[in-house]
N, C-alpha and C. Protein backbone atom coordinates (compact mmCIF):
# COMPACT_ATOMS: atom_id res chain seq x y z
N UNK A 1 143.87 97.92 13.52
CA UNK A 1 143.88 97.97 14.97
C UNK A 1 145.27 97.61 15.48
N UNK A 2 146.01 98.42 16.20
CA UNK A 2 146.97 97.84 16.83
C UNK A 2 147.12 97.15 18.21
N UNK A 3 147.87 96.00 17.65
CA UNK A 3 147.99 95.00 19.23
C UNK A 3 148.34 95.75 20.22
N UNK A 4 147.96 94.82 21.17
CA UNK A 4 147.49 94.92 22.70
C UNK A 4 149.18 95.21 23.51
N UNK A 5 149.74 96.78 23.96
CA UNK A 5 151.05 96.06 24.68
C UNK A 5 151.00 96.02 26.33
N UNK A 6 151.54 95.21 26.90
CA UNK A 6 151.67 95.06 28.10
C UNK A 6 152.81 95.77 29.27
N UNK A 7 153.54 96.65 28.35
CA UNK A 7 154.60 96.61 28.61
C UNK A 7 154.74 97.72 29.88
N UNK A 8 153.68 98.09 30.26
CA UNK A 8 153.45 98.82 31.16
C UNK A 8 153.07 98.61 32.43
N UNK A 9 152.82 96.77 32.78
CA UNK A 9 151.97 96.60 33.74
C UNK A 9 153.27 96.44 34.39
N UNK A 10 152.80 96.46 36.10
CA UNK A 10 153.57 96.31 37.40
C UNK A 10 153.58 94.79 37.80
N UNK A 11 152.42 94.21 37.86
CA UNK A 11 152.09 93.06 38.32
C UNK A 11 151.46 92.59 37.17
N UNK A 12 151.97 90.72 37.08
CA UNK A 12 151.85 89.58 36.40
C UNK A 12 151.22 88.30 37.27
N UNK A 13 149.78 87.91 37.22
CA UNK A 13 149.64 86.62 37.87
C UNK A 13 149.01 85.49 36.42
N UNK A 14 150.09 84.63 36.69
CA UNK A 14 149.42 83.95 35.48
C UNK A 14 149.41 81.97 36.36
N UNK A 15 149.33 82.40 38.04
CA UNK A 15 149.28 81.04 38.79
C UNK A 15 147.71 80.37 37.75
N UNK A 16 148.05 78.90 38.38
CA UNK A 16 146.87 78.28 38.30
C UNK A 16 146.50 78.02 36.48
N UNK A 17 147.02 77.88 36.12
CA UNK A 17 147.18 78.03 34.57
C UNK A 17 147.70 77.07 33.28
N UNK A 18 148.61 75.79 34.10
CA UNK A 18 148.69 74.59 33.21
C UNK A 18 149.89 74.96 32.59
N UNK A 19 150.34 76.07 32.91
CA UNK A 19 151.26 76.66 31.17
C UNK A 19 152.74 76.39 31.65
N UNK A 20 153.69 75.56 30.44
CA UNK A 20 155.17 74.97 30.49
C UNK A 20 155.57 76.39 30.35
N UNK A 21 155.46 77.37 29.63
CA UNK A 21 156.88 78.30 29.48
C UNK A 21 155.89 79.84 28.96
N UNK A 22 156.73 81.25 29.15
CA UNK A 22 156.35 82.06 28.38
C UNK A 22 157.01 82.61 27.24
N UNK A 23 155.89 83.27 26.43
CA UNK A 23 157.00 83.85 25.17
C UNK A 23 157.94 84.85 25.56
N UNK A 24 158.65 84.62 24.69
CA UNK A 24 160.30 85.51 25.02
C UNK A 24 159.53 87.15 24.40
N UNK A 25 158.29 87.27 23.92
CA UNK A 25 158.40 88.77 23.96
C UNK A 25 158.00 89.25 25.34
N UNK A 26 157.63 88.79 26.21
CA UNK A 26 157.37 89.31 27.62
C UNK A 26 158.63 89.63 28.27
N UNK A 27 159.51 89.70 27.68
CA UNK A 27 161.42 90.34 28.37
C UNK A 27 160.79 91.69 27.94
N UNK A 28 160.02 92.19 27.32
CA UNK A 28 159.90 93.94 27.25
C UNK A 28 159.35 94.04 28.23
N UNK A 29 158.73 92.99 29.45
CA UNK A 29 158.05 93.94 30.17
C UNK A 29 158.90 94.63 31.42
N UNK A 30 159.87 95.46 31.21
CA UNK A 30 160.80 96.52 32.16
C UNK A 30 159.91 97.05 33.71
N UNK A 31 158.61 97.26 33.26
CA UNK A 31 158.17 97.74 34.30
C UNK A 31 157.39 97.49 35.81
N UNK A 32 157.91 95.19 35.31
CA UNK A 32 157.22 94.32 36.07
C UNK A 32 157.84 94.28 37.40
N UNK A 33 157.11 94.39 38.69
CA UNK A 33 157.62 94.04 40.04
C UNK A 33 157.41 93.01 40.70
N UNK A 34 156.66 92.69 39.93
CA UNK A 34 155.43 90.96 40.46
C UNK A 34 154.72 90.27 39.70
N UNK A 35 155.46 89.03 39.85
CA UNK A 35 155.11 87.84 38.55
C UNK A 35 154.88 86.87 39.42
N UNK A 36 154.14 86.12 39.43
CA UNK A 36 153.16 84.90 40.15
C UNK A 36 153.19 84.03 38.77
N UNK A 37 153.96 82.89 39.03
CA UNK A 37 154.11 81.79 37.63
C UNK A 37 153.83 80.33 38.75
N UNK A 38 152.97 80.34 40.14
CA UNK A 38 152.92 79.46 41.06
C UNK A 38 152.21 78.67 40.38
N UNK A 39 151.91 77.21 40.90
CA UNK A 39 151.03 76.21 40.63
C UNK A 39 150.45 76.17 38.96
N UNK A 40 151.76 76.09 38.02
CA UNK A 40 151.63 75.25 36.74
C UNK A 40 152.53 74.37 36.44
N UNK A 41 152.99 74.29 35.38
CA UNK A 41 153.90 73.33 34.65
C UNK A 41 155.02 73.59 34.24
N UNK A 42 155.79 74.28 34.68
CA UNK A 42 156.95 74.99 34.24
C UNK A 42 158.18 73.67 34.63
N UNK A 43 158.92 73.74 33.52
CA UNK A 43 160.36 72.39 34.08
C UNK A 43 161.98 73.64 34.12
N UNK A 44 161.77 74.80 33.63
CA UNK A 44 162.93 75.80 34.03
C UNK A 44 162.47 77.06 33.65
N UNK A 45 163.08 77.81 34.46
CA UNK A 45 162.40 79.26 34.63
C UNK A 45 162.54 80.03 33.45
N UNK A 46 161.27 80.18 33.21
CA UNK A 46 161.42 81.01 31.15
C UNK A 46 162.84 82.11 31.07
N UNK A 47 163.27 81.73 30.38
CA UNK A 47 164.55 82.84 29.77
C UNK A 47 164.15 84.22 29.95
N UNK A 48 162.69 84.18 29.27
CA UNK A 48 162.80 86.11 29.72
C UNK A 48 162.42 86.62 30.78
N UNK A 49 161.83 86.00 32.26
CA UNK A 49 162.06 86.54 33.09
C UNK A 49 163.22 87.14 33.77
N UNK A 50 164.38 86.13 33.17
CA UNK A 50 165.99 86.84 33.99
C UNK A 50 165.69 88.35 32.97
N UNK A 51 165.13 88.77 31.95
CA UNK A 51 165.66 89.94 31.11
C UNK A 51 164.67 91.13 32.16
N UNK A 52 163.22 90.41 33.08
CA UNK A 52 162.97 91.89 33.94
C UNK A 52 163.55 92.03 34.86
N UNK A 53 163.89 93.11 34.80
CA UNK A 53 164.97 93.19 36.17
C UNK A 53 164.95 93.95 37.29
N UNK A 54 163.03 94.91 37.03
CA UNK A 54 162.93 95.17 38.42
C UNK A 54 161.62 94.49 39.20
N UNK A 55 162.23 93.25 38.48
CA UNK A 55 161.46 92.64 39.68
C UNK A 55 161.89 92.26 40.98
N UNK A 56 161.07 92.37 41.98
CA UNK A 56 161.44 92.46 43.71
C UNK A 56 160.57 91.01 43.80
N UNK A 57 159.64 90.48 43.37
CA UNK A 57 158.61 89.27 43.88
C UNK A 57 158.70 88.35 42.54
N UNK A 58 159.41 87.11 42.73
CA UNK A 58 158.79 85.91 41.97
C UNK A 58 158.23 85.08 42.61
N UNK A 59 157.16 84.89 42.22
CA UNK A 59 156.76 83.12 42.62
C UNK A 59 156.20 82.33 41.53
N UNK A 60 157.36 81.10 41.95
CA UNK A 60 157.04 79.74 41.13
C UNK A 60 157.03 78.71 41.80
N UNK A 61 156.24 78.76 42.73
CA UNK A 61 155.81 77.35 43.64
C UNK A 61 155.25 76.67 43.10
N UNK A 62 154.90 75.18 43.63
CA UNK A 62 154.12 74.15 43.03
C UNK A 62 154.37 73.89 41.31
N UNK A 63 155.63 73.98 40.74
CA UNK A 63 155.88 73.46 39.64
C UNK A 63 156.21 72.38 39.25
N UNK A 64 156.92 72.44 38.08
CA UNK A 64 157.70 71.25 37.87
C UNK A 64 159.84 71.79 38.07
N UNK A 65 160.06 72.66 38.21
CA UNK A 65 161.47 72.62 38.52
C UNK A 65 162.56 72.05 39.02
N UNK A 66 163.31 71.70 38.45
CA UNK A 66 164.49 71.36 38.91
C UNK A 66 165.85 71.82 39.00
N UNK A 67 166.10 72.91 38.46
CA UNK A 67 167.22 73.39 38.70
C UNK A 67 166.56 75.17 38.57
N UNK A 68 167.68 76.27 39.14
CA UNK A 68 167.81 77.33 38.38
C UNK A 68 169.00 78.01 38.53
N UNK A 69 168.83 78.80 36.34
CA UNK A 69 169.47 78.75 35.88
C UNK A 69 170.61 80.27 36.84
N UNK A 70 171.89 79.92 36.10
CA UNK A 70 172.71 81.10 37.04
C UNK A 70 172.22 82.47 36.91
N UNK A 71 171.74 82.36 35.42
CA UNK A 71 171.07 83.89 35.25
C UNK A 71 170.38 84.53 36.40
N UNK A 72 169.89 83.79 37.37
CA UNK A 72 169.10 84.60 38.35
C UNK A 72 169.74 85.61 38.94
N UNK A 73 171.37 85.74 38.79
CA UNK A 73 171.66 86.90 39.37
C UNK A 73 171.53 88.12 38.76
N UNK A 74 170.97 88.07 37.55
CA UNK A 74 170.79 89.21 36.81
C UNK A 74 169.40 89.82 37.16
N UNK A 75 168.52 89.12 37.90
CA UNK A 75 167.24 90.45 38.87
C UNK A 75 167.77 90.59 40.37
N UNK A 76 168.79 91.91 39.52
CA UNK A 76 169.21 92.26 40.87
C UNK A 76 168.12 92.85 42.21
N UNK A 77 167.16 93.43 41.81
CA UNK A 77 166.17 93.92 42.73
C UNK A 77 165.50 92.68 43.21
N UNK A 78 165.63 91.55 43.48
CA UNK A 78 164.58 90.56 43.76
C UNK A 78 164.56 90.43 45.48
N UNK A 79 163.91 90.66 46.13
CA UNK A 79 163.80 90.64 47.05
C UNK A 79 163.01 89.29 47.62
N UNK A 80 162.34 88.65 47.11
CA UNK A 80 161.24 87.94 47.60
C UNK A 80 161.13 86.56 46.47
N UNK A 81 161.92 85.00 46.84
CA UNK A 81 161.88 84.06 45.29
C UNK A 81 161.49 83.18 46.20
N UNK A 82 160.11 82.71 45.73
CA UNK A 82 159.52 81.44 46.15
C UNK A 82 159.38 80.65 45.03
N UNK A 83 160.57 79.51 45.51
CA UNK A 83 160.37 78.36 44.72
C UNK A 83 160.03 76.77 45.26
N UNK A 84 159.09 76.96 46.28
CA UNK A 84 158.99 75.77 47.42
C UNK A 84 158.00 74.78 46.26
N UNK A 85 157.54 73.71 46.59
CA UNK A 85 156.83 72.76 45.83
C UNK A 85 157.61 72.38 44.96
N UNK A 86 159.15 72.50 43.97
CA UNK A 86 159.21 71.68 42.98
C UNK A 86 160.48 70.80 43.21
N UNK A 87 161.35 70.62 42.33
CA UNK A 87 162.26 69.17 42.83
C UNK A 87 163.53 69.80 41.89
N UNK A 88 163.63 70.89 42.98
CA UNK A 88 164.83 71.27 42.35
C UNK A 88 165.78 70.56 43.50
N UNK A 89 167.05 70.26 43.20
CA UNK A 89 168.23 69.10 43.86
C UNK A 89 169.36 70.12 44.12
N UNK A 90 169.59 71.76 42.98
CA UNK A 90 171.05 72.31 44.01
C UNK A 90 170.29 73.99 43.30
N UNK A 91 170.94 74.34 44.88
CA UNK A 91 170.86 75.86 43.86
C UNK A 91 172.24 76.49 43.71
N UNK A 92 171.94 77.19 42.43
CA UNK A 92 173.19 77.90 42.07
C UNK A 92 173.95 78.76 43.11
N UNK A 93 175.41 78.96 43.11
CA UNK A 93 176.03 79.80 44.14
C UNK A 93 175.65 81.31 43.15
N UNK A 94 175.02 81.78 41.91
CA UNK A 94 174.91 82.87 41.61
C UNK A 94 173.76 83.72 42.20
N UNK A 95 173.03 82.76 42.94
CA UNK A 95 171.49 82.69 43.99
C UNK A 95 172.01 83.85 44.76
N UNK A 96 173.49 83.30 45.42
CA UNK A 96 173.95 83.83 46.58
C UNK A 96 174.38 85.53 46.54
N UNK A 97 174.10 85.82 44.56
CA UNK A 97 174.89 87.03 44.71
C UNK A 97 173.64 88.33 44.60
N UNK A 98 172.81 87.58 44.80
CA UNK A 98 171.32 88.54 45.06
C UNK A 98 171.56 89.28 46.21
N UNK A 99 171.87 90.66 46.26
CA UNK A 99 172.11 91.16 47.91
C UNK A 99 170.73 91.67 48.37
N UNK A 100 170.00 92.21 47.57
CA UNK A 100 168.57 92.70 48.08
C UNK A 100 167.48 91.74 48.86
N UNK A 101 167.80 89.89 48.11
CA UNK A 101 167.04 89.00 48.33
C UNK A 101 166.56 89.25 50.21
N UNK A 102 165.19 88.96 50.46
CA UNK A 102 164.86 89.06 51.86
C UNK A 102 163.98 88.10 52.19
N UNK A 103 163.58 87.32 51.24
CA UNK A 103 162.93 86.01 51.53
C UNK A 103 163.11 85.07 50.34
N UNK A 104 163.38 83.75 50.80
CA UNK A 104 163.86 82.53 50.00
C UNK A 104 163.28 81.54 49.95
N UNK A 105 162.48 80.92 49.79
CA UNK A 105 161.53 80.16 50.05
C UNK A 105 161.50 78.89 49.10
N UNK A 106 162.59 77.41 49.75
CA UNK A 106 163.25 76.64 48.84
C UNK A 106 162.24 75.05 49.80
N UNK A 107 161.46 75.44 50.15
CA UNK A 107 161.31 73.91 51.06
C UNK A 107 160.36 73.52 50.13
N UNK A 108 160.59 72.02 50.58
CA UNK A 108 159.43 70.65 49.57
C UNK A 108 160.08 70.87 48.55
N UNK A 109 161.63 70.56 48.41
CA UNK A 109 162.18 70.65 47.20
C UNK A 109 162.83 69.09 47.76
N UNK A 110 163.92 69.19 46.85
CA UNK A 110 164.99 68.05 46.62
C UNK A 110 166.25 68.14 47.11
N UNK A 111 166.34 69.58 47.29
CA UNK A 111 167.86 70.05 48.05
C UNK A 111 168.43 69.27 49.23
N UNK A 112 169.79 69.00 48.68
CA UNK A 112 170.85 67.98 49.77
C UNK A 112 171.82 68.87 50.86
N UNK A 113 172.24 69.81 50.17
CA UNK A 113 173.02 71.02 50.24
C UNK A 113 172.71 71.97 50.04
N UNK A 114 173.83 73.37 50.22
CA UNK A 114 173.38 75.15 49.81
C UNK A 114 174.87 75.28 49.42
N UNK A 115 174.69 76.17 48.48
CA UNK A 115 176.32 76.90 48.18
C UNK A 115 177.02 77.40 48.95
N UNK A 116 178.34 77.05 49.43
CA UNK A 116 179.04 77.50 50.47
C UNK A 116 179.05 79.31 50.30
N UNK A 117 178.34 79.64 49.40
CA UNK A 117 178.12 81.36 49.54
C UNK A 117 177.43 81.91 49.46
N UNK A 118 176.53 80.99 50.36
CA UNK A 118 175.08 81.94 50.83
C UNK A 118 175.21 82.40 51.99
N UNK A 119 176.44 82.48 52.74
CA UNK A 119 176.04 83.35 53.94
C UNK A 119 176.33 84.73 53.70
N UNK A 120 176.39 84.92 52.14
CA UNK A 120 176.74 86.40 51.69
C UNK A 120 175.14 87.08 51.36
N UNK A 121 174.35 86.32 51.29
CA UNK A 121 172.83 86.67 51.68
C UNK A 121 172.70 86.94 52.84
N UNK A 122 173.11 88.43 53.18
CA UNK A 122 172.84 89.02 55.07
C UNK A 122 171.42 89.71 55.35
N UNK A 123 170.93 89.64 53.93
CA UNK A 123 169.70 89.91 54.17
C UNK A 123 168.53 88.74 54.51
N UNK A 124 168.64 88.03 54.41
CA UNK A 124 168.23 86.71 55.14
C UNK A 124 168.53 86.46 56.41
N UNK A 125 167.95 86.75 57.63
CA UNK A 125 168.62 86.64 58.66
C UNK A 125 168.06 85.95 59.58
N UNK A 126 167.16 85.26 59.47
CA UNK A 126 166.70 83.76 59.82
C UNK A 126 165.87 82.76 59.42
N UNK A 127 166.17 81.90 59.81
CA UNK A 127 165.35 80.20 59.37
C UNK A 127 163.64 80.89 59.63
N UNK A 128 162.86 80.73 58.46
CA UNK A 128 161.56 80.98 58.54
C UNK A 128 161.04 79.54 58.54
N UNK A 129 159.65 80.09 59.53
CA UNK A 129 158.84 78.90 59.64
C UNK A 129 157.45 78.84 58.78
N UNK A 130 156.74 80.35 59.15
CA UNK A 130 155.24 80.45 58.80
C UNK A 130 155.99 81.40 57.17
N UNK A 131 154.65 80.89 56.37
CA UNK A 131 154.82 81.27 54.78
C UNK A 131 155.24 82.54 54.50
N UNK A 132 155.06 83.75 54.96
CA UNK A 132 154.82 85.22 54.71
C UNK A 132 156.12 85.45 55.65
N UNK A 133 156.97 84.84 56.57
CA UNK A 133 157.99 85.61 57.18
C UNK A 133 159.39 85.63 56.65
N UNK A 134 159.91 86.53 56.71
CA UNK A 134 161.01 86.84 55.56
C UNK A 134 162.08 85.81 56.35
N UNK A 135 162.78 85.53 55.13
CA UNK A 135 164.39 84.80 55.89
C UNK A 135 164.16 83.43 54.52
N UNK A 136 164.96 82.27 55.31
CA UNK A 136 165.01 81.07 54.52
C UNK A 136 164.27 80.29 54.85
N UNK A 137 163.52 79.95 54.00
CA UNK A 137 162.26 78.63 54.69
C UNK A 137 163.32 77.15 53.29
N UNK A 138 163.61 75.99 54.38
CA UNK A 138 164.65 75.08 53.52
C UNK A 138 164.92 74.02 54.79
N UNK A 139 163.87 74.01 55.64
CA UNK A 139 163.82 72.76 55.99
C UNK A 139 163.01 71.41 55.69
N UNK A 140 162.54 71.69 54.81
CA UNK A 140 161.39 70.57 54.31
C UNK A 140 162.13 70.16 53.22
N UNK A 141 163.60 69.58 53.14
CA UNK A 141 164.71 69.11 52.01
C UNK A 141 164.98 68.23 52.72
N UNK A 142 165.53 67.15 51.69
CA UNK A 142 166.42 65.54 52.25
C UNK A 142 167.58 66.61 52.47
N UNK A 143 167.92 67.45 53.47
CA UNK A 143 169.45 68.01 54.20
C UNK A 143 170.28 66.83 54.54
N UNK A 144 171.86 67.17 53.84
CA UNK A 144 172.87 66.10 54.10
C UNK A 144 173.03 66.26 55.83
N UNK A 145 173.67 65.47 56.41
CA UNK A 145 173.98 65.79 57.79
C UNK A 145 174.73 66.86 58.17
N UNK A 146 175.68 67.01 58.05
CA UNK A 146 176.31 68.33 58.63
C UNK A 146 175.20 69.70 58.31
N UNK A 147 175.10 69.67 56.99
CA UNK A 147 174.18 71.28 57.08
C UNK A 147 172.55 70.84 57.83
N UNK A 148 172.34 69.84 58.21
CA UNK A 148 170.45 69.85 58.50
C UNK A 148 171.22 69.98 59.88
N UNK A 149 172.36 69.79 60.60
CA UNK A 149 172.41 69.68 62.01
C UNK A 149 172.99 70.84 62.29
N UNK A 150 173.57 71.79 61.45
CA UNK A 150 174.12 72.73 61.81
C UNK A 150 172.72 73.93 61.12
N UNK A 151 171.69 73.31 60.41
CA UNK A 151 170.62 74.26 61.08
C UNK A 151 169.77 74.39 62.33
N UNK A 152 169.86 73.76 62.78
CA UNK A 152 169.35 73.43 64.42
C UNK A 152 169.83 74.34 65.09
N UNK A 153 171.19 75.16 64.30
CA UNK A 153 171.17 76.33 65.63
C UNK A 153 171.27 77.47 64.87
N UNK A 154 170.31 77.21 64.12
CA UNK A 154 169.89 79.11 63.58
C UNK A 154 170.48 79.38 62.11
N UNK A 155 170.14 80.54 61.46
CA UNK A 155 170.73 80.65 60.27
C UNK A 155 172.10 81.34 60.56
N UNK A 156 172.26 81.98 61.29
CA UNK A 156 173.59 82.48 62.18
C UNK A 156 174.66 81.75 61.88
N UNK A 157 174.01 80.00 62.29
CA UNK A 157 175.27 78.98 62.87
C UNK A 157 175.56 78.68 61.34
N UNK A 158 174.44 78.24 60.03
CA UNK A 158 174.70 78.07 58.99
C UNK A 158 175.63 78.97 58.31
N UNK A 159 175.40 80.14 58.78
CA UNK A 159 176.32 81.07 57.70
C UNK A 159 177.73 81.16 58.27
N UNK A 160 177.85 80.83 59.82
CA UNK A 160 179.31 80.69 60.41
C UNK A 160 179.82 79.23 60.16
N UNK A 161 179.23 78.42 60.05
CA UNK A 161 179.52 76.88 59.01
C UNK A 161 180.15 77.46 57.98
N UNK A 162 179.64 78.02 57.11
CA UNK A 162 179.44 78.06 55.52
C UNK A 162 180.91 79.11 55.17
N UNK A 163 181.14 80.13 55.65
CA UNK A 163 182.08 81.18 56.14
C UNK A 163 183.48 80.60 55.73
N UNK A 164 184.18 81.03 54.74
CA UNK A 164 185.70 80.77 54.61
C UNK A 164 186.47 81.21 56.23
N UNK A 165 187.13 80.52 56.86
CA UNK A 165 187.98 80.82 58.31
C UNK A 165 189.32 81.95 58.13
């Protein structure tokens, strides 16, 4: 009998599940657009997700995370990365080189700061409040002072903060 391949599916939900990491043969799956890795145990984002790369939707909310890795700029199609619930403290400036990204979803984290080159994310084009609306949801972070006060006037004012003069 030959094993089972996956390598065909579109969508991945494996939320709700307990599970620290996946196997590195799931990098064959090329044809994934949507992976749901929300509400388990994960402490850094499995290696072979950076290898699918048309994925447009991650979510890894409610984990254990703390950082991620730079590789993320390698799903260039990602449109949609929810990583709210875990205790991640910085995100990478390679975050920033996602141009497709259209929703970001970093709150109930640990974040102090943002990479001075995220206002090159123009597809983000405002501070979200309710879960499902596209833009940056990243006010529910210990924000240092200058950037939590210079979100008070929009993602606009952040990215004209953030902006080499």
């Amino acid at each position: 009998m030959k094993p089972l391949s996956c390598t065909c599916l579109e969508v991945l939900s494996l939320a709700n599940n307990q599970i620290t990491g996946l196997p590195g043969s799931l990098a064959a799956m090329h044809k994934l657009t949507k992976l749901n890795l929300s509400h388990n145990r994960i402490v850094h984002i499995p290696t072979c997700v950076y290898s699918m790369k048309g994925l447009v939707f991650l979510h890894l909310a409610c984990n254990r995370l703390e950082t991620i890795a730079d590789q993320i700029q390698d799903l260039v199609n990602l449109k949609i990365l929810i990583v709210e619930g875990n205790s991640i403290h910085t995100l990478p400036k390679t975050l920033c080189f996602l141009e497709t990204l259209e929703l970001l979803n970093v709150d109930f984290n640990d974040l102090q700061n943002v990479p001075v080159e995220m206002y090159q994310l123009n597809r983000l084009r405002r501070l979200a409040c309710h879960p499902l609306d596209k833009g940056l949801h990243i006010i529910h972070n210990p924000l240092l002072k200058p950037i939590q006060e210079v979100l008070q006037g929009g993602l606009s004012a952040l990215y004209n903060y953030l902006k080499p003069s």
